[in-house]
Protein backbone atom coordinates (compact mmCIF):
# COMPACT_ATOMS: atom_id res chain seq x y z
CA UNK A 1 -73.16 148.85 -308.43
CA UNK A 2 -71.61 146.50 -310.59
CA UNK A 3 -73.14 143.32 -310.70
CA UNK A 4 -71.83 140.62 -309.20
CA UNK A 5 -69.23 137.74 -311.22
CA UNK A 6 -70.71 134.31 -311.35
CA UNK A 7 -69.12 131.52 -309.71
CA UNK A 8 -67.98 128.82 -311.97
CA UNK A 9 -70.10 125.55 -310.94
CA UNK A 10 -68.71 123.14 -307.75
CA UNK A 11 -67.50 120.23 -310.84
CA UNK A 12 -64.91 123.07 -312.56
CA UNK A 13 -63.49 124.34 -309.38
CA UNK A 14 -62.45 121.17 -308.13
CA UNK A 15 -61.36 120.03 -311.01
CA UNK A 16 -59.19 122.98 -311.59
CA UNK A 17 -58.03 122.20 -308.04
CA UNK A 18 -57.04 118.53 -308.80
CA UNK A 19 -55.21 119.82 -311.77
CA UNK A 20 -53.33 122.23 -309.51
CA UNK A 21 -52.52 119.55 -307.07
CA UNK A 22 -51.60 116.94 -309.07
CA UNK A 23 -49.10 119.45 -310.75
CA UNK A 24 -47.94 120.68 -307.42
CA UNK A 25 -47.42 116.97 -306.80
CA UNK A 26 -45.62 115.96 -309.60
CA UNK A 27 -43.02 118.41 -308.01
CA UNK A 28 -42.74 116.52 -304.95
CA UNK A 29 -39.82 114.50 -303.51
CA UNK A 30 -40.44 110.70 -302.70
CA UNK A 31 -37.49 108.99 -300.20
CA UNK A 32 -38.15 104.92 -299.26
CA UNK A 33 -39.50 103.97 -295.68
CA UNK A 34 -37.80 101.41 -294.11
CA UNK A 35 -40.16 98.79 -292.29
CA UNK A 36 -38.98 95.84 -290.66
CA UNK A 37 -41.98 93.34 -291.17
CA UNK A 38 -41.67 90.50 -288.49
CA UNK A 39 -43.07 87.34 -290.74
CA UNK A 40 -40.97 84.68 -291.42
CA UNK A 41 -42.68 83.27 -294.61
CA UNK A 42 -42.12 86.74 -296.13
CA UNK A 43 -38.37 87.27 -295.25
CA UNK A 44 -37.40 83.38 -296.97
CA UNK A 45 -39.28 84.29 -299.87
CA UNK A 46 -37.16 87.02 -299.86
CA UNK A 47 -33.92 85.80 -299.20
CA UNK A 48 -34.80 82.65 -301.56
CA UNK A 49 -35.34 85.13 -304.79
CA UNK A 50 -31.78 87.25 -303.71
CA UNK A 51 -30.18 83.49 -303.52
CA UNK A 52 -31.45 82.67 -307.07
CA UNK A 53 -30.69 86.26 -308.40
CA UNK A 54 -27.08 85.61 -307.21
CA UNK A 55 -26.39 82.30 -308.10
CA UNK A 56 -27.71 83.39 -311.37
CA UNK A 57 -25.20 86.24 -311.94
CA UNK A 58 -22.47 84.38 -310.68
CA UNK A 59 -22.74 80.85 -311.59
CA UNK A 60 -24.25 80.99 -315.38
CA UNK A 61 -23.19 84.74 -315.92
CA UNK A 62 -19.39 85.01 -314.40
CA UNK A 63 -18.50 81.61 -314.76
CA UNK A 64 -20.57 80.00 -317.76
CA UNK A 65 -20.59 83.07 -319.76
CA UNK A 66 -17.55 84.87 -318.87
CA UNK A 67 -19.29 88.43 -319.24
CA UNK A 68 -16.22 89.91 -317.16
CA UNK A 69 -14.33 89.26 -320.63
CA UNK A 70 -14.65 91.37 -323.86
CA UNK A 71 -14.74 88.92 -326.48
CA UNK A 72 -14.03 89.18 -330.29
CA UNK A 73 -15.58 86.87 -333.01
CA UNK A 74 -14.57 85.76 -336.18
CA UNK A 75 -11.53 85.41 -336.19
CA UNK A 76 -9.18 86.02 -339.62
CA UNK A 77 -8.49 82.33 -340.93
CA UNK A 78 -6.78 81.08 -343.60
CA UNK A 79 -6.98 77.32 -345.05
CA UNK A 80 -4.94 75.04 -346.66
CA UNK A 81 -5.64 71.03 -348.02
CA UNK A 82 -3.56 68.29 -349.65
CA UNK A 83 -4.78 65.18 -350.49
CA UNK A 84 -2.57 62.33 -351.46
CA UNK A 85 -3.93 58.56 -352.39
CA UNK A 86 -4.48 56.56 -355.83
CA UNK A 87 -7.37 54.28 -356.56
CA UNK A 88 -8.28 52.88 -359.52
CA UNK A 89 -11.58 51.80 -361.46
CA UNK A 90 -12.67 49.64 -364.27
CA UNK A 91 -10.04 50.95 -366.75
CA UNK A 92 -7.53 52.76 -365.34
CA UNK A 93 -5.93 54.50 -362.33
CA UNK A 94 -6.59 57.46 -361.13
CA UNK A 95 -4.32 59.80 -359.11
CA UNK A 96 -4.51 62.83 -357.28
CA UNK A 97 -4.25 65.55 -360.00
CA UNK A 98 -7.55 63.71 -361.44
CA UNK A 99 -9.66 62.99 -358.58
CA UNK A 100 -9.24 66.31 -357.10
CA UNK A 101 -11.05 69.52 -358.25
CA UNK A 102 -9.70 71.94 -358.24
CA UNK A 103 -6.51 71.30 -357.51
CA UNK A 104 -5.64 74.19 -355.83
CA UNK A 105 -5.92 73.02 -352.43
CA UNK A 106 -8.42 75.96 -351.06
CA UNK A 107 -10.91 75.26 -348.54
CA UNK A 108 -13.58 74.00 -350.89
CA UNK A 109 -12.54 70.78 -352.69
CA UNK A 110 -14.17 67.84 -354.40
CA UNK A 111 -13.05 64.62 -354.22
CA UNK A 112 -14.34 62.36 -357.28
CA UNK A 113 -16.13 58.84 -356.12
CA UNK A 114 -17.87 57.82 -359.50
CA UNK A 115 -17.69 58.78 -363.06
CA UNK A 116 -20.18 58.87 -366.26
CA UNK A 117 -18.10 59.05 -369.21
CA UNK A 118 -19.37 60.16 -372.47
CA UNK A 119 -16.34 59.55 -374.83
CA UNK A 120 -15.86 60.57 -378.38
CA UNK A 121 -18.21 63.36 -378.31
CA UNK A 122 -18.10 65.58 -382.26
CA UNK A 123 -19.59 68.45 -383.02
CA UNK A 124 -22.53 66.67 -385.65
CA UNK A 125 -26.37 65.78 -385.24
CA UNK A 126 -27.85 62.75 -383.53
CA UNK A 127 -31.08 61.97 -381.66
CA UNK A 128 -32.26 64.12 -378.38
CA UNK A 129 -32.23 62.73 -375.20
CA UNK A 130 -35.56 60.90 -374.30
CA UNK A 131 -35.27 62.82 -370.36
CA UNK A 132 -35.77 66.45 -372.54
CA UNK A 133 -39.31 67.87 -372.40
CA UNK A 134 -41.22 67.02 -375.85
CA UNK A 135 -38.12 65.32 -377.44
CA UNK A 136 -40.15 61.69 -378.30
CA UNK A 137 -41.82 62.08 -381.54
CA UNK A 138 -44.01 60.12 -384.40
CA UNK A 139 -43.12 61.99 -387.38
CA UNK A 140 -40.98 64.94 -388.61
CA UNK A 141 -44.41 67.34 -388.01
CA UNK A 142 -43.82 66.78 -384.04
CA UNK A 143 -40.36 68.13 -384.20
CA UNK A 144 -39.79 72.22 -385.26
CA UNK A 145 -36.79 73.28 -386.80
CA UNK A 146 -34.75 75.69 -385.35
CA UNK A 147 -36.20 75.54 -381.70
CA UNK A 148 -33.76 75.40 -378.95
CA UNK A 149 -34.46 73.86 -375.76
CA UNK A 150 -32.86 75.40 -372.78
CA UNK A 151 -32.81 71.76 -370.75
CA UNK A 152 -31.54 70.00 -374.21
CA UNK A 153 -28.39 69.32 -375.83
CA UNK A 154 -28.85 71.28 -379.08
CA UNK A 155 -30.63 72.84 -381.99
CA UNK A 156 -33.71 70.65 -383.21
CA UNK A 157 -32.92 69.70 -386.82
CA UNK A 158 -36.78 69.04 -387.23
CA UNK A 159 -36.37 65.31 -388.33
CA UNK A 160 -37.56 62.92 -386.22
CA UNK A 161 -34.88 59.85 -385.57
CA UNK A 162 -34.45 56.41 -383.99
CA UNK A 163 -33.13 57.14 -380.65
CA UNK A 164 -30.12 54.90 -379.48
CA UNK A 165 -31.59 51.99 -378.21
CA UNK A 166 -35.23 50.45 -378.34
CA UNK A 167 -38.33 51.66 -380.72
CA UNK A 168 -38.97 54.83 -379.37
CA UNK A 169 -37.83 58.07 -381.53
CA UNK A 170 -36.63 61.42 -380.77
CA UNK A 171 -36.31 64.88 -382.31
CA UNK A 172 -32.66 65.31 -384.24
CA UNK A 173 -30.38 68.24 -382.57
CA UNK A 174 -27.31 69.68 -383.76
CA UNK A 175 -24.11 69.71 -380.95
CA UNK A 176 -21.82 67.39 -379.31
CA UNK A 177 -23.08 63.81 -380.52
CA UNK A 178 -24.01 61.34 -379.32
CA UNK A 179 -25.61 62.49 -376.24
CA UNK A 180 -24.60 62.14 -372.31
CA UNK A 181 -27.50 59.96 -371.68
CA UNK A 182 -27.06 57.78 -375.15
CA UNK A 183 -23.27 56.68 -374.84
CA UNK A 184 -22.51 56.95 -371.55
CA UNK A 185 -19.74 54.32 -368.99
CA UNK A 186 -20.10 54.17 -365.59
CA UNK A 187 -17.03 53.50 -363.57
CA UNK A 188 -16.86 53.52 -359.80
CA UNK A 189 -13.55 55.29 -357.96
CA UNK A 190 -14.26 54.48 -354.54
CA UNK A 191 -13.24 51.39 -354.29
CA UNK A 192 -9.60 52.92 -352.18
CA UNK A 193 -11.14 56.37 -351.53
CA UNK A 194 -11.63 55.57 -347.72
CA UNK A 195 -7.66 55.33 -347.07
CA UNK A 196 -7.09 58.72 -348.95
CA UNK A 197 -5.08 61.13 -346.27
CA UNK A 198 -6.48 65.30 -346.16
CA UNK A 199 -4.02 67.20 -344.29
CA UNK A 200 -5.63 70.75 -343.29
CA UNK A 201 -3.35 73.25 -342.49
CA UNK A 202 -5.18 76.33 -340.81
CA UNK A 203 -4.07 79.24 -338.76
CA UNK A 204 -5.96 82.15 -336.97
CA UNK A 205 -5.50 85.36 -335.91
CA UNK A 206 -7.64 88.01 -333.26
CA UNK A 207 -6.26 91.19 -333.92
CA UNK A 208 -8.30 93.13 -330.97
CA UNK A 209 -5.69 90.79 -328.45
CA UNK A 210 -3.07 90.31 -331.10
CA UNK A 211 -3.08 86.57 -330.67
CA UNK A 212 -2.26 83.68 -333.46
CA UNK A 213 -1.69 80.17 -333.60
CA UNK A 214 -1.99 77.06 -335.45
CA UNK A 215 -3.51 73.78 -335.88
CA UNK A 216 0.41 72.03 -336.78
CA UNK A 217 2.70 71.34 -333.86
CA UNK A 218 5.82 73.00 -334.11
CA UNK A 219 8.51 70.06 -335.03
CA UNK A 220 11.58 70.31 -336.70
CA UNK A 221 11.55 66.16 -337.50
CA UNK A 222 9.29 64.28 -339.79
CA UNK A 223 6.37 64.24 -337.36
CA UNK A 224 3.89 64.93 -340.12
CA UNK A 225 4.93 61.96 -342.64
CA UNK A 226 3.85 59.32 -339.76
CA UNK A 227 0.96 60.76 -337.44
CA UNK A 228 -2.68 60.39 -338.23
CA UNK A 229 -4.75 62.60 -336.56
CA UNK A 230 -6.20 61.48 -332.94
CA UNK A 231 -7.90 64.10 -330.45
CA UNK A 232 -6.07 62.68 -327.24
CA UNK A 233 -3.02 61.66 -328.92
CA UNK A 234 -2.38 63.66 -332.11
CA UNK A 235 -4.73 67.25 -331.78
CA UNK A 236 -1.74 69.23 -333.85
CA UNK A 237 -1.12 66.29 -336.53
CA UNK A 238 -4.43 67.59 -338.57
CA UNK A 239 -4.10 64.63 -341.34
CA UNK A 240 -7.28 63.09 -341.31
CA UNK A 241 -8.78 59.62 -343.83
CA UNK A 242 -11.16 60.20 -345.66
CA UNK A 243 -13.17 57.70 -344.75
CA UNK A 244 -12.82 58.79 -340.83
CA UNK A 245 -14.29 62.07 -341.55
CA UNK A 246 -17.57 60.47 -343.48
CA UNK A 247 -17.90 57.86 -340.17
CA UNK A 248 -17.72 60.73 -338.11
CA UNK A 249 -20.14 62.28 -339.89
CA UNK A 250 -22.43 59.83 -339.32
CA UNK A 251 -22.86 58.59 -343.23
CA UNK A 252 -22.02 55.51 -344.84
CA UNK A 253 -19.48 55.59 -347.58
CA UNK A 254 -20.91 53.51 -350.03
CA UNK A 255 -24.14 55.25 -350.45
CA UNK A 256 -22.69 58.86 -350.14
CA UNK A 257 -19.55 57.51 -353.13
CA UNK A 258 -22.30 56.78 -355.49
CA UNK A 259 -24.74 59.72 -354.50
CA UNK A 260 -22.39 62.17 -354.22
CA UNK A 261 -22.53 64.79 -350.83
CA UNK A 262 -21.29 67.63 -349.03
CA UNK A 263 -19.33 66.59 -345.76
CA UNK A 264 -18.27 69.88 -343.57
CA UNK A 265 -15.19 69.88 -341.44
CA UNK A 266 -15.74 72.75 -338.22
CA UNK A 267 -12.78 73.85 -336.72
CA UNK A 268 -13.60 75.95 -333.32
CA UNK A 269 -11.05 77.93 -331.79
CA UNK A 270 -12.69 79.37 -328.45
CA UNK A 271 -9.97 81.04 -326.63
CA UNK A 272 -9.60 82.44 -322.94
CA UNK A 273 -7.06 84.67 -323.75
CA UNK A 274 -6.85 84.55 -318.99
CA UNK A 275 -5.04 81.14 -319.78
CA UNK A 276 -1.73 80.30 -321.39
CA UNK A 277 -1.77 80.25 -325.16
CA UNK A 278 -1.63 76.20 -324.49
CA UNK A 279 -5.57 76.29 -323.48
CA UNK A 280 -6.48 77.64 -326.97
CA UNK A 281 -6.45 74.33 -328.72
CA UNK A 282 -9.21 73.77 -331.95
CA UNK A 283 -11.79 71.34 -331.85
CA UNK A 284 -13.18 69.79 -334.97
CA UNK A 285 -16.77 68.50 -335.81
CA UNK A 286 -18.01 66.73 -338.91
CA UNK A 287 -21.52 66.72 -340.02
CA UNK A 288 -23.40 66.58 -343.58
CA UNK A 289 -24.24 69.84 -344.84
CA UNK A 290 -26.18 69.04 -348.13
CA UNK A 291 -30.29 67.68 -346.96
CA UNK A 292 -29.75 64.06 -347.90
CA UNK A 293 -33.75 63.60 -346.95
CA UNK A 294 -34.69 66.14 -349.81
CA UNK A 295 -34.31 63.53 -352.94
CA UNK A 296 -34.63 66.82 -355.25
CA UNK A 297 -31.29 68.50 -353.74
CA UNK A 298 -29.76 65.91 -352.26
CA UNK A 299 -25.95 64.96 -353.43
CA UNK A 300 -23.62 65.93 -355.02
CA UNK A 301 -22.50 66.30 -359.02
CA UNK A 302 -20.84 68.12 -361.90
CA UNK A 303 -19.82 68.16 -365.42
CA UNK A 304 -16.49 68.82 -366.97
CA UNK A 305 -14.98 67.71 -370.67
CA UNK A 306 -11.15 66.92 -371.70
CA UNK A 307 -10.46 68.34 -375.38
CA UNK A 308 -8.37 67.16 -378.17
CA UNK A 309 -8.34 66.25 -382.02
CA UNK A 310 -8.72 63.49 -383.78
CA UNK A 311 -7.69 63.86 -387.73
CA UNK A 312 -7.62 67.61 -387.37
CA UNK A 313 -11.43 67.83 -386.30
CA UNK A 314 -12.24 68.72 -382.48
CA UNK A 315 -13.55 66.10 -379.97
CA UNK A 316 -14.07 65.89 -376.48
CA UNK A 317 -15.05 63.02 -373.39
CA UNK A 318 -17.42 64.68 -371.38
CA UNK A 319 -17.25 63.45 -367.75
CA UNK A 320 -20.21 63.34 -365.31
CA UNK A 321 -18.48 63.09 -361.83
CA UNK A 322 -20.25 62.62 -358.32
CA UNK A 323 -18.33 62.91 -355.57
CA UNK A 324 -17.82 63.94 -351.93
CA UNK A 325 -17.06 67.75 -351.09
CA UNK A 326 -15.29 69.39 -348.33
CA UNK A 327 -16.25 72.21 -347.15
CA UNK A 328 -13.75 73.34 -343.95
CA UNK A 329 -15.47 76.17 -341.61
CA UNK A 330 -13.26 78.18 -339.33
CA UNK A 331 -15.02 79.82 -336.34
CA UNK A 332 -14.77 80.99 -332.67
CA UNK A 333 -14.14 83.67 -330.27
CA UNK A 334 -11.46 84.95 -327.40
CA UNK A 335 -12.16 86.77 -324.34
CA UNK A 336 -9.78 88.82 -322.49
CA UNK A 337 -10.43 90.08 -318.81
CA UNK A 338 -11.88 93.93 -319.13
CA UNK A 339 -12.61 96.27 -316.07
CA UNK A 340 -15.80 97.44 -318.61
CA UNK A 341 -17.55 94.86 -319.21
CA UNK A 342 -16.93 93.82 -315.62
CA UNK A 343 -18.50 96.96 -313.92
CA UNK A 344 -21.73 96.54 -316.23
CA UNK A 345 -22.56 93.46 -314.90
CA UNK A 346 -21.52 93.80 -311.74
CA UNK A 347 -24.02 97.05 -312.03
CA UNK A 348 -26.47 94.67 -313.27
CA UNK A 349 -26.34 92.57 -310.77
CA UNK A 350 -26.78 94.18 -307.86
CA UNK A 351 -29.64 96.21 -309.59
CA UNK A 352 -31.30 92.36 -310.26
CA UNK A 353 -31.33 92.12 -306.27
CA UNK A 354 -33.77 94.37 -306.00
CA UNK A 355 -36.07 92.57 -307.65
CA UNK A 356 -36.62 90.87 -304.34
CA UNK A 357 -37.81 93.64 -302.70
CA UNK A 358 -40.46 94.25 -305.62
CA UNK A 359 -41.73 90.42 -305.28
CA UNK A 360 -41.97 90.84 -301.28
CA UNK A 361 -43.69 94.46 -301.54
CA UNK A 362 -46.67 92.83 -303.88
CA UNK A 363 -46.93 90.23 -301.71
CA UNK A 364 -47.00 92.26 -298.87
CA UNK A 365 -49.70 94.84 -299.99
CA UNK A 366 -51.94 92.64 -301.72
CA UNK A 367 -51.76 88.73 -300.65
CA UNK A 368 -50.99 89.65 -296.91
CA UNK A 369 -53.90 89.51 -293.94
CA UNK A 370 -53.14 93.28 -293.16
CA UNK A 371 -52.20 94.65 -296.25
CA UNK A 372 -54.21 97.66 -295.40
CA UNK A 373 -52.13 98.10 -292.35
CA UNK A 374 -49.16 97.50 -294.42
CA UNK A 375 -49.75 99.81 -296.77
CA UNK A 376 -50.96 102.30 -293.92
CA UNK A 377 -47.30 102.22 -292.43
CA UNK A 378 -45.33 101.95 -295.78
CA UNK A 379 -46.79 105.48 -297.69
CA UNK A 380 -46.49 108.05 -295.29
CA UNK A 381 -47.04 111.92 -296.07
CA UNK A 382 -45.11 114.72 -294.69
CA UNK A 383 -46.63 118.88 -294.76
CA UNK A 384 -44.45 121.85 -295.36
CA UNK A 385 -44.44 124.67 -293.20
CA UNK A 386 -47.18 126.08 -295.42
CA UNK A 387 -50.04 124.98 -295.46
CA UNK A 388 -52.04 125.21 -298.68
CA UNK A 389 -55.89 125.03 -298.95
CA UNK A 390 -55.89 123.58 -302.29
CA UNK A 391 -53.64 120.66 -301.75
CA UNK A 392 -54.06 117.77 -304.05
CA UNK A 393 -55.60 115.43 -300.63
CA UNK A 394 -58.06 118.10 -300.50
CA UNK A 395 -59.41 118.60 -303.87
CA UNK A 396 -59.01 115.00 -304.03
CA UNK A 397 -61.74 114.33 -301.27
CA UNK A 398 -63.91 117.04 -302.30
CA UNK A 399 -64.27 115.70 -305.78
CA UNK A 400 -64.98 112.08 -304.11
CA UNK A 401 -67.57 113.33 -301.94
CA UNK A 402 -65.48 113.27 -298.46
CA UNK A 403 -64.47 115.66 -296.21
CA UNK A 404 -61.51 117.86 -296.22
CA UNK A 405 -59.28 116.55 -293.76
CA UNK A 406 -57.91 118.47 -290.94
CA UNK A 407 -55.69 121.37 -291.72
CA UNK A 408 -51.75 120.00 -291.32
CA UNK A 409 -50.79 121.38 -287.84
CA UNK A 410 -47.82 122.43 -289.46
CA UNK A 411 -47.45 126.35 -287.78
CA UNK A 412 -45.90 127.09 -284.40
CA UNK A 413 -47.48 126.72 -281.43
CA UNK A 414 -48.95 129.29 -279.92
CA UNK A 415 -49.29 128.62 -276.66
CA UNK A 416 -45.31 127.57 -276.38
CA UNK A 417 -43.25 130.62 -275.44
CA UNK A 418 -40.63 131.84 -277.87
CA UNK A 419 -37.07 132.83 -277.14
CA UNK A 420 -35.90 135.97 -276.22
CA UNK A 421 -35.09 137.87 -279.20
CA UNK A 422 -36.19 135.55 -282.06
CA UNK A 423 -39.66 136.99 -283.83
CA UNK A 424 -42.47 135.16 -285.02
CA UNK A 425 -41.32 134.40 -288.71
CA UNK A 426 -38.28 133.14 -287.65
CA UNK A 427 -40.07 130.25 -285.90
CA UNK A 428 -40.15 127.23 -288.35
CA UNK A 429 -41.61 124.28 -286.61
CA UNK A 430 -40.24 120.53 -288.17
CA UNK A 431 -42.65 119.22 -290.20
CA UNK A 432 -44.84 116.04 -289.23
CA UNK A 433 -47.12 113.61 -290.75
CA UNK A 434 -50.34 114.87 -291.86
CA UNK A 435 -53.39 113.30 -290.63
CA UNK A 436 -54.17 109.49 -291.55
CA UNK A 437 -56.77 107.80 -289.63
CA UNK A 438 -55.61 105.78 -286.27
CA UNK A 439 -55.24 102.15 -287.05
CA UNK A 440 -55.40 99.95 -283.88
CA UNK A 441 -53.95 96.91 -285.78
CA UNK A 442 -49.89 96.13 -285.09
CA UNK A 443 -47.12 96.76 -287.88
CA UNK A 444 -46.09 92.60 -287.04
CA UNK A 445 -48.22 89.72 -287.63
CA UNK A 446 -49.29 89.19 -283.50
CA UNK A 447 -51.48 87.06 -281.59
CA UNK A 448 -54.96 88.38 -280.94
CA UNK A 449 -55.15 90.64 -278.33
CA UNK A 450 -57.99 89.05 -276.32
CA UNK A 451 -55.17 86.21 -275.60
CA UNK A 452 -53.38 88.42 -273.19
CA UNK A 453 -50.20 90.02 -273.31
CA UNK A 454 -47.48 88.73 -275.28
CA UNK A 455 -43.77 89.23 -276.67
CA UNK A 456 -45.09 91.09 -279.40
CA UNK A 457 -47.71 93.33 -278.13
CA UNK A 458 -47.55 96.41 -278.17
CA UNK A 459 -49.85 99.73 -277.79
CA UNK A 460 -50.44 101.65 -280.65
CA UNK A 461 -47.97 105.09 -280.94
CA UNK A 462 -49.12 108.38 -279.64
CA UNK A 463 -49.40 109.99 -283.25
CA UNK A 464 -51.35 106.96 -284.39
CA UNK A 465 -53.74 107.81 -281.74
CA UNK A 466 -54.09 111.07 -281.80
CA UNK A 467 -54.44 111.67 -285.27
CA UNK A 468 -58.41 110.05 -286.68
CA UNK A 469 -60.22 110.80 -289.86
CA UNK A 470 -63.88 110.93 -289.08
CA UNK A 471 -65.32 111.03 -293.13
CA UNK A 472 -62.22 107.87 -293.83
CA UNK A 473 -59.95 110.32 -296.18
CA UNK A 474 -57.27 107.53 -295.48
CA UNK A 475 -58.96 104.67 -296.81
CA UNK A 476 -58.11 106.61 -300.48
C-alpha cells in the first residue's frame, strides 16, 4: 500500500486559504447602506460642511471666478506713443526729436532728464580715467604698453601723465581724448519735463471670440487736441503728463530726473465677453519697475555720440544721458459662457458634497459613544446560495485563533414543503445576512433603558437576536 501523502502544516493551509479568500473577495460587489442616525449634533455638522461646500462653489467659484466661462489670455496688442513738449537747460533748448530715444514711438521709449556732455572728443592720446582699475601711476614702469583694459577708454601708451586736474597721474591711452570723466558738462533737462503730454494709442484683439477694441474713443471732432486723460471723465482720451504717471507711481520727480528710472505703464483689458462690448474698458496702473533700493542697479543711463568734422579730421560730443523710461505692458483675459467648462464644475461640485458624508462617517465610527454599534449596522455581509467552506471570514478566524462561524443558512429549508412540480435544484432561497453577533444596543442615541419606556425605545430585531457568535468572530 502506498504510503500515505503528508499534510502540509496548519500555518500553510490557512494561509493558502486567506489567499483564496481574499482573491475570491476582491471579486465581490460592495452597494452603500443607508442608515438614518437620529443625533442632532451629527446631522448640523453635516449640513454645516454641505453649506460651506456650496457656498464655496457658487459664491467664489461661479461668481468670483467665472469657471462657467472659457477664457483666453494674452491677448494680441499692439502699441503706439507720441510725446510732444520742449524744455530747455543751461545752453540750449531741447525738443522732442532730441529728448526722445528712439524716436520711433514703440512701446519702449526713453525720455532724457539730464545730460553729461563730453564735447570735442579726437581720436589722439591723453591721460586714463582715475575710476579705471590700475590707471594711477608713479612712473612710466607702472604703466605697460600695449595693454588694453576692457573697463578703459583705450590702448595704454605706457607713459605715465598728469591727469586733468590735481597731482595725481595716470597711465596715457590712445582713443577719443580727453576722457568722459576729464571734460565732462552737466546740464539738467527736467526743469519742464513734468508738463510733457504721452499719448498711448493701443488696441487688442482675442481671436478665440473674435473680439477687438481700443483705448481711443471714436470721435470725428478734435476731442484728442483738448482732453487729458481722467479715469471717470476721460478713460478713452489716453494722453497722459508725464509727471502724472511718475506721482502715480509713487516716485518723486526730482530724484528719479537726476537718477534716471524705469516707470511701467499696465494696461488690463479683462473682458466678460456675457456683457456688451461697453463693459470691456482698460484699466491702467503705474509702478517702478527698475529696484531703486539696490544702489548697484538702480536707475537708469546710456551713452550715445553726435559725429562731424572739424578741418577735415573726425570729432565727436559724446553724451551721457539719464533719463526716465517707459515701458507700456498690455495684458488680460475674456471669458465667454461655455456649456464645457460649465458641466466640469458643476460635476465637481456636486462630487465636493460628498465630502460631507466622509467627515460625518469618521466621526461616526470613531469619535461616537457607539461606534461599535455603528459600525455593526453600517458593514453588513450578504451569502450566496453556495456556501463555501473556505470563505475568506473563515480562514480569517482560523488564522486568528477563533472559531469558524456558523455555516450561512443559505440552502432551502427542508422542513418547508415544495410546490408541486418544481424539483429540488430549482429551489433558490434569497440570500440573508450571515451571522454577526446580537448587539442589544439601539441604532439611535436613546435614553438608558432602566429609565423606562420611551419615544425611542425599541426591542432589538428578530435577526439581531437570533443570530450570536459565541468565540466573538464579529468583533473582527
Amino acid at each position: 500500500m502506498a504510503a500515505a501523502e503528508p499534510k502540509p502544516p496548519a500555518g500553510v493551509a490557512a494561509a493558502r486559504r486567506l489567499a483564496r479568500g481574499c482573491w475570491s473577495a476582491f471579486w465581490d460587489y460592495e452597494t452603500p447602506k443607508v442608515i438614518v442616525v437620529k443625533n442632532r449634533r451629527l446631522g448640523v455638522v453635516y449640513r454645516l460642511v454641505q453649506l460651506l461646500i456650496l457656498l464655496y462653489f457658487v459664491w467664489y467659484v461661479f461668481i468670483v471666478q467665472k469657471s462657467y466661462q472659457d477664457r483666453e489670455t494674452g491677448p494680441e496688442s499692439s502699441v503706439i506713443t507720441k510725446v510732444k513738449g520742449i524744455t530747455s537747460s543751461e545752453h540750449k533748448v531741447w525738443d522732442v526729436e532730441e529728448y526722445v530715444k528712439p524716436p520711433e514711438g514703440g512701446s519702449v521709449f526713453s525720455i532724457i532728464t539730464r545730460i553729461e556732455v563730453t564735447p570735442s572728443q579726437t581720436l589722439g592720446t591723453c591721460p586714463e580715467s582715475v575710476r579705471v582699475s590700475n590707471a594711477t601711476c608713479d612712473s612710466d614702469e607702472d604703466c605697460v604698453a600695449g595693454e588694453l583694459d576692457m573697463l578703459g577708454n583705450g590702448v595704454r601708451t605706457g607713459r605715465c601723465v598728469p591727469y586733468y586736474h590735481g597731482a595725481s597721474k595716470t597711465c596715457e591711452v590712445s582713443g577719443w581724448c580727453p576722457v568722459e570723466d576729464g571734460a565732462s558738462v552737466s546740464q539738467f533737462l527736467g526743469k519742464m519735463a513734468p508738463n510733457f503730454t504721452i499719448l498711448i494709442k493701443n488696441s487688442i484683439h482675442y481671436p478665440k471670440f473674435q473680439f477687438s477694441k481700443g483705448n481711443i474713443e471714436n470721435r470725428k471732432d478734435s476731442y484728442l487736441k483738448r482732453c487729458m486723460f481722467d479715469e471717470v471723465l476721460h478713460l478713452y482720451c489716453p494722453i497722459f503728463r508725464l509727471g502724472f504717471i511718475v506721482e502715480r507711481a509713487g516716485e518723486n520727480f526730482t530724484e528719479l530726473a537726476h537718477t534716471g528710472g524705469v516707470i511701467g505703464v499696465i494696461i488690463n483689458w479683462d473682458c466678460d465677453l456675457d456683457l456688451p462690448a461697453s463693459n470691456c474698458n482698460p484699466k491702467y496702473s503705474f509702478r517702478r519697475l527698475d529696484p531703486k533700493h539696490i544702489p548697484a542697479s538702480s536707475g537708469y543711463n546710456f551713452r550715445f555720440a553726435k559725429y562731424y568734422k572739424i578741418n577735415g579730421s573726425s570729432t565727436r560730443t559724446l553724451i551721457k544721458a539719464y533719463g526716465i523710461r517707459i515701458d507700456v505692458i498690455v495684458h488680460g483675459q475674456a471669458g465667454k459662457f461655455s456649456l464645457i467648462p460649465t458641466i466640469i464644475n458643476l460635476a465637481t461640485a456636486l462630487t465636493s458634497i460628498g465630502v460631507g458624508s466622509f467627515l460625518c462617517d469618521w466621526i461616526l465610527l470613531t469619535f461616537m459613544n457607539k461606534n461599535k454599534v455603528y459600525s455593526h449596522k453600517k458593514y453588513d455581509k450578504v451569502c450566496t446560495s453556495k456556501d463555501s467552506p473556505g470563505s475568506w471570514p473563515v480562514t480569517l478566524a482560523l488564522v486568528l485563533g477563533q472559531a469558524p462561524p456558523p455555516p450561512c443558512p443559505c440552502s432551502a429549508d427542508p422542513s418547508r414543503p415544495q410546490e408541486e412540480g418544481q424539483s429540488q435544484a430549482q429551489v433558490i432561497p434569497p440570500p440573508r445576512p450571515c451571522p454577526t453577533s446580537a448587539l442589544s444596543e439601539q441604532m439611535v442615541d436613546t435614553p438608558d433603558r432602566g429609565a423606562g419606556p420611551g419615544p425611542w425605545a425599541s426591542e432589538p430585531s428578530q435577526q439581531d437576536s437570533a443570530l450570536t457568535d459565541p468565540r466573538g468572530l464579529a468583533q473582527l
